[in-house]
N, C-alpha and C. Protein backbone atom coordinates (compact mmCIF):
# COMPACT_ATOMS: atom_id res chain seq x y z
N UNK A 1 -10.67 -2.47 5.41
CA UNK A 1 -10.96 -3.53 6.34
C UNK A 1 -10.88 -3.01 7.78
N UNK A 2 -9.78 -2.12 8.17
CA UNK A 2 -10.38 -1.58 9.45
C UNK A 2 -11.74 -1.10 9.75
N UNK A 3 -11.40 0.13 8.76
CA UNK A 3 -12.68 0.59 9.27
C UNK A 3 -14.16 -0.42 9.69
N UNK A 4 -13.94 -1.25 8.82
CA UNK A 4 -15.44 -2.09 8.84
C UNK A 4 -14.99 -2.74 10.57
N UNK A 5 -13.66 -2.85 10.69
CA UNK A 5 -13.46 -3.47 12.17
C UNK A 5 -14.03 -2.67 12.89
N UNK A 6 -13.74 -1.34 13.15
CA UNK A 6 -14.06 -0.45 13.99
C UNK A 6 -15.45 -0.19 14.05
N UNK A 7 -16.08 -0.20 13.05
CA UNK A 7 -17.50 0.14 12.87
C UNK A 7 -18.64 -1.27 13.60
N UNK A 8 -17.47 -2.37 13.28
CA UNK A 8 -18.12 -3.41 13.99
C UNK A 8 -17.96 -3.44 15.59
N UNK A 9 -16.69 -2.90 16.02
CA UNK A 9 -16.85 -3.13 17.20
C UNK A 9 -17.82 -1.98 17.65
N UNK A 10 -18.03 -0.51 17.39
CA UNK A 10 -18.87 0.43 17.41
C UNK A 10 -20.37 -0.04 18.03
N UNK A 11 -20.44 -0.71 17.03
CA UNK A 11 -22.38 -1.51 16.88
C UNK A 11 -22.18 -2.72 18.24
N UNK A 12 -20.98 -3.32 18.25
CA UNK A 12 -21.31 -4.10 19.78
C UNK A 12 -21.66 -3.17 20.90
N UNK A 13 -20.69 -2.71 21.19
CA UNK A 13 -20.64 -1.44 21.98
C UNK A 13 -21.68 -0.83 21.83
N UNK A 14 -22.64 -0.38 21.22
CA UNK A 14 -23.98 0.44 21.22
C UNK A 14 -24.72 -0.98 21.61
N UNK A 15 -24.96 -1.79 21.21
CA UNK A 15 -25.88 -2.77 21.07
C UNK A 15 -26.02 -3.00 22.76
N UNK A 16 -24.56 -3.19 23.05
CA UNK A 16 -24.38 -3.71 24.81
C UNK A 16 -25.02 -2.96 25.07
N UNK A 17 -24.39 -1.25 25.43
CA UNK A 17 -24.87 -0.13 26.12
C UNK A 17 -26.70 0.17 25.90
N UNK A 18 -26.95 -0.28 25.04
CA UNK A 18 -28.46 0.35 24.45
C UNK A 18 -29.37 -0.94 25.41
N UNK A 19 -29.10 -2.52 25.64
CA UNK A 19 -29.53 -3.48 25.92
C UNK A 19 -29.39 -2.82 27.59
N UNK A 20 -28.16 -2.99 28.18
CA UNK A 20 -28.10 -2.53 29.62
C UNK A 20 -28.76 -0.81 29.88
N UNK A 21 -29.44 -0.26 29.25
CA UNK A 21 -30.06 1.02 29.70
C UNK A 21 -31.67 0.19 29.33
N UNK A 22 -31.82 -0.15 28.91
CA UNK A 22 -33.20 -0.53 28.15
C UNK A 22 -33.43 -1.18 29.59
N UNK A 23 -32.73 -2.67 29.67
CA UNK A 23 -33.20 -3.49 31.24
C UNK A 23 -33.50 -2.46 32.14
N UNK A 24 -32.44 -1.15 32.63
CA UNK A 24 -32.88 -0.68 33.60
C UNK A 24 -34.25 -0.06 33.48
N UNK A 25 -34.20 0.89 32.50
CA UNK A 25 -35.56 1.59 32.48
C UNK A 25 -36.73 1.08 32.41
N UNK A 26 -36.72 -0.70 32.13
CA UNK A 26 -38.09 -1.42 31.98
C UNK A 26 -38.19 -1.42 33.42
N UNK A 27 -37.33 -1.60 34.32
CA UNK A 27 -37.62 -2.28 36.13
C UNK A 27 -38.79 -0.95 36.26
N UNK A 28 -38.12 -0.06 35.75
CA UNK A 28 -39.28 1.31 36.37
C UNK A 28 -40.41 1.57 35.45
N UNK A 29 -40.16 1.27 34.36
CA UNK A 29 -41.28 1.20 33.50
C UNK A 29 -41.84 0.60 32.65
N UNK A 30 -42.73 -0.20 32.41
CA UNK A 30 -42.47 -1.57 31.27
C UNK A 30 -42.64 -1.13 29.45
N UNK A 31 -42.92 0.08 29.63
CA UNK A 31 -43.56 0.57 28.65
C UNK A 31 -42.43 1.77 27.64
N UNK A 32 -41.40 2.08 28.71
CA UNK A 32 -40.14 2.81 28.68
C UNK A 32 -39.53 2.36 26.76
N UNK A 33 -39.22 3.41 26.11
CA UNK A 33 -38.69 3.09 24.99
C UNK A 33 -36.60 3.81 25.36
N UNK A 34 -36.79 4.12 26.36
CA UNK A 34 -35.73 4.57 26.99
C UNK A 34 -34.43 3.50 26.70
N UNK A 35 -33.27 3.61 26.37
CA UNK A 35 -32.35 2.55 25.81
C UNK A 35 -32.08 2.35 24.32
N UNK A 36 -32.83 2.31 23.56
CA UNK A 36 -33.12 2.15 22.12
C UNK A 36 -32.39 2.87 21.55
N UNK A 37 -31.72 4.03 21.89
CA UNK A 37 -31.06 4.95 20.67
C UNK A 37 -30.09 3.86 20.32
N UNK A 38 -29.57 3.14 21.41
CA UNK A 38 -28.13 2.94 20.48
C UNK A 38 -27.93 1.79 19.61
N UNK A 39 -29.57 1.41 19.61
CA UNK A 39 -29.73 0.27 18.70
C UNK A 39 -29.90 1.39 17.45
N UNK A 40 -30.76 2.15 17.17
CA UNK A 40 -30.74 3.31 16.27
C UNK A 40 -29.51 3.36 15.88
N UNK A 41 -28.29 3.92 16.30
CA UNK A 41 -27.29 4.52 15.93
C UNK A 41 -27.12 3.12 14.93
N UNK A 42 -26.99 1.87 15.64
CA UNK A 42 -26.38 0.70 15.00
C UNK A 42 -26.52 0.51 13.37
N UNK A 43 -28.28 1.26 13.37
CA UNK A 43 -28.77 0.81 11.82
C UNK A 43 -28.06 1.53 11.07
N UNK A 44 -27.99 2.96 11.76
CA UNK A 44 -27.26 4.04 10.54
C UNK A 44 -26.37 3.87 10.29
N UNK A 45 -25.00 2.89 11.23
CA UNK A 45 -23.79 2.96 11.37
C UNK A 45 -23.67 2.26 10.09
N UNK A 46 -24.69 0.46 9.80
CA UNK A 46 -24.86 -0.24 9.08
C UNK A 46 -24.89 0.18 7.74
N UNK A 47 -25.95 1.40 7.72
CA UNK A 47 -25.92 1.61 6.31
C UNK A 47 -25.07 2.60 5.56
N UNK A 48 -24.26 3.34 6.54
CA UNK A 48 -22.81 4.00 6.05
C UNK A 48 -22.03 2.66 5.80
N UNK A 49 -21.50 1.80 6.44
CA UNK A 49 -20.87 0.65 6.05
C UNK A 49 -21.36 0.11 4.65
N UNK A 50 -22.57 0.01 4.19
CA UNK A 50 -23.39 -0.56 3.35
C UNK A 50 -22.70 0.24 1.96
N UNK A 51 -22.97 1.44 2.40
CA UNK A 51 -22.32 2.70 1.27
C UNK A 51 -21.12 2.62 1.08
N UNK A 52 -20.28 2.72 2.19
CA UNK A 52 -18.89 2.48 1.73
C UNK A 52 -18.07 1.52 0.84
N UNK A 53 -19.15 0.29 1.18
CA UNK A 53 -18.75 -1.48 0.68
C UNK A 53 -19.22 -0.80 -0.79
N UNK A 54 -20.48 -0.14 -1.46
CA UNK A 54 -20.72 -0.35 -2.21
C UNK A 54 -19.62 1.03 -3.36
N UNK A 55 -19.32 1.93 -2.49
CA UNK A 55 -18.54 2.78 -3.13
C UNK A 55 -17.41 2.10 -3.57
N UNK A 56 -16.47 0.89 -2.72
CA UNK A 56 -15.22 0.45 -3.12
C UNK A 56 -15.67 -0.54 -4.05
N UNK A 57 -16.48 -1.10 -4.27
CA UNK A 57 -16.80 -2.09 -4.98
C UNK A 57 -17.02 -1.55 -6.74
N UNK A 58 -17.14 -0.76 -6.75
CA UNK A 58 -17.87 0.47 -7.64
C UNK A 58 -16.55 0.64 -8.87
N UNK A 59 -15.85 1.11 -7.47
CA UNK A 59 -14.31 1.97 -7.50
C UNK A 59 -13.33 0.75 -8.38
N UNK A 60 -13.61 -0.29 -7.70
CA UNK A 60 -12.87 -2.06 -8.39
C UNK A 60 -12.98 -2.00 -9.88
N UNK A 61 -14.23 -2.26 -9.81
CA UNK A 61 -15.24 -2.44 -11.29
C UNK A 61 -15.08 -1.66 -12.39
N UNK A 62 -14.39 -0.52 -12.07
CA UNK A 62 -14.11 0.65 -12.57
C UNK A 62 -12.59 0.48 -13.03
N UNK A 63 -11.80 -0.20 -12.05
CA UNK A 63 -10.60 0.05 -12.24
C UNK A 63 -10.23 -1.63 -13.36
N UNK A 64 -11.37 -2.52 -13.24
CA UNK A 64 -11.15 -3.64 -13.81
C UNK A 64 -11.35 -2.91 -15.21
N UNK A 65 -12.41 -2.99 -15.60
CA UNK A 65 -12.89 -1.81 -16.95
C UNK A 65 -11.85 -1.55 -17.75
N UNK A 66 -11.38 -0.28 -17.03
CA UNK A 66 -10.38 0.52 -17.62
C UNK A 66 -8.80 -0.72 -18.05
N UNK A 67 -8.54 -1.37 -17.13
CA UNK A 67 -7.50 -2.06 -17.18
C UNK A 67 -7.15 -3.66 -17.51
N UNK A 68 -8.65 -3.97 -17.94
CA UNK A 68 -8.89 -5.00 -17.57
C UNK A 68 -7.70 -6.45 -17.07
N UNK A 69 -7.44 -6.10 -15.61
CA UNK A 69 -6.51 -6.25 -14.65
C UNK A 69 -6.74 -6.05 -13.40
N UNK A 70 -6.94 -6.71 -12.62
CA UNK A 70 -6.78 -6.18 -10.95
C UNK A 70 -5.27 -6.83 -10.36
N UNK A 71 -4.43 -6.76 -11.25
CA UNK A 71 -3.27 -6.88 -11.09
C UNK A 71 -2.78 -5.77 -10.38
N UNK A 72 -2.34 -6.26 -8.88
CA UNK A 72 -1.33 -5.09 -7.72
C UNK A 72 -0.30 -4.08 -8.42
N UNK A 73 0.54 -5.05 -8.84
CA UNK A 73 1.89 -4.74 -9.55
C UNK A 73 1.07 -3.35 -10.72
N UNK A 74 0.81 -4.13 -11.67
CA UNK A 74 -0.34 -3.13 -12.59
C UNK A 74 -0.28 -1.62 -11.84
N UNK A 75 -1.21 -1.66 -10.83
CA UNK A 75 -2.23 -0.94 -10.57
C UNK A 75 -0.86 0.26 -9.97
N UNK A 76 0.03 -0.12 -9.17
CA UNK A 76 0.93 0.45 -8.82
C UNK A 76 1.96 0.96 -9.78
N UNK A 77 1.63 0.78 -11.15
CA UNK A 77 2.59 1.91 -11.79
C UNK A 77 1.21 2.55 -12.29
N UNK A 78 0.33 2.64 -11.88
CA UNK A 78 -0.75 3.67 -11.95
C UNK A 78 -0.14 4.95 -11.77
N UNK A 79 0.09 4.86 -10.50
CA UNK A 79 0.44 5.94 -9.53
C UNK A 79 1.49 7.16 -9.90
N UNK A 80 2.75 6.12 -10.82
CA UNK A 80 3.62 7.44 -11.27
C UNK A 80 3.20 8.09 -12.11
C-alpha cells in the first residue's frame, strides 16, 4: 500500500510539472509537444503499478490454493 502511495503521489507530481512546462512552451509555440514527457512517465509508472497489483494478487491466489486459508495467524506459522 505504500508503494502504490508513493507512486501516486509520483504521477501528481509529473502530471503538475508536465502541465506547467507544456503552458509555457505553448505561449512560444502553439504547436510545441514540449512538456509531455511527464505525462509519459505517468503511463509507465501506471503500468508497473498495474504489474505489481497483478503480481500480489497472483501471489494471494496462490497462497489461498495451497492453504485454503487467508488466515494471518495461519499464514504466520508459515514462516517457521
Amino acid at each position: 500500500m505504500c508503494i502504490e502511495l508513493m507512486l501516486n503521489a509520483t504521477n501528481l507530481l509529473l502530471v503538475a510539472f508536465s502541465k506547467m512546462h507544456n503552458s509555457i512552451a505553448c505561449t512560444t509555440n502553439q504547436q510545441s509537444l514540449l512538456g509531455i514527457e511527464g505525462q509519459l512517465f505517468v503511463f509507465f509508472i501506471m503500468v508497473v503499478a498495474a504489474a505489481e497489483v497483478s503480481v500480489g494478487l497472483a501471489i494471494i491466489v496462490l497462497i489461498y490454493r495451497n492453504t485454503h486459508s487467508v488466515d494471518i495467524n495461519f499464514l504466520n506459522r508459515l514462516k517457521n
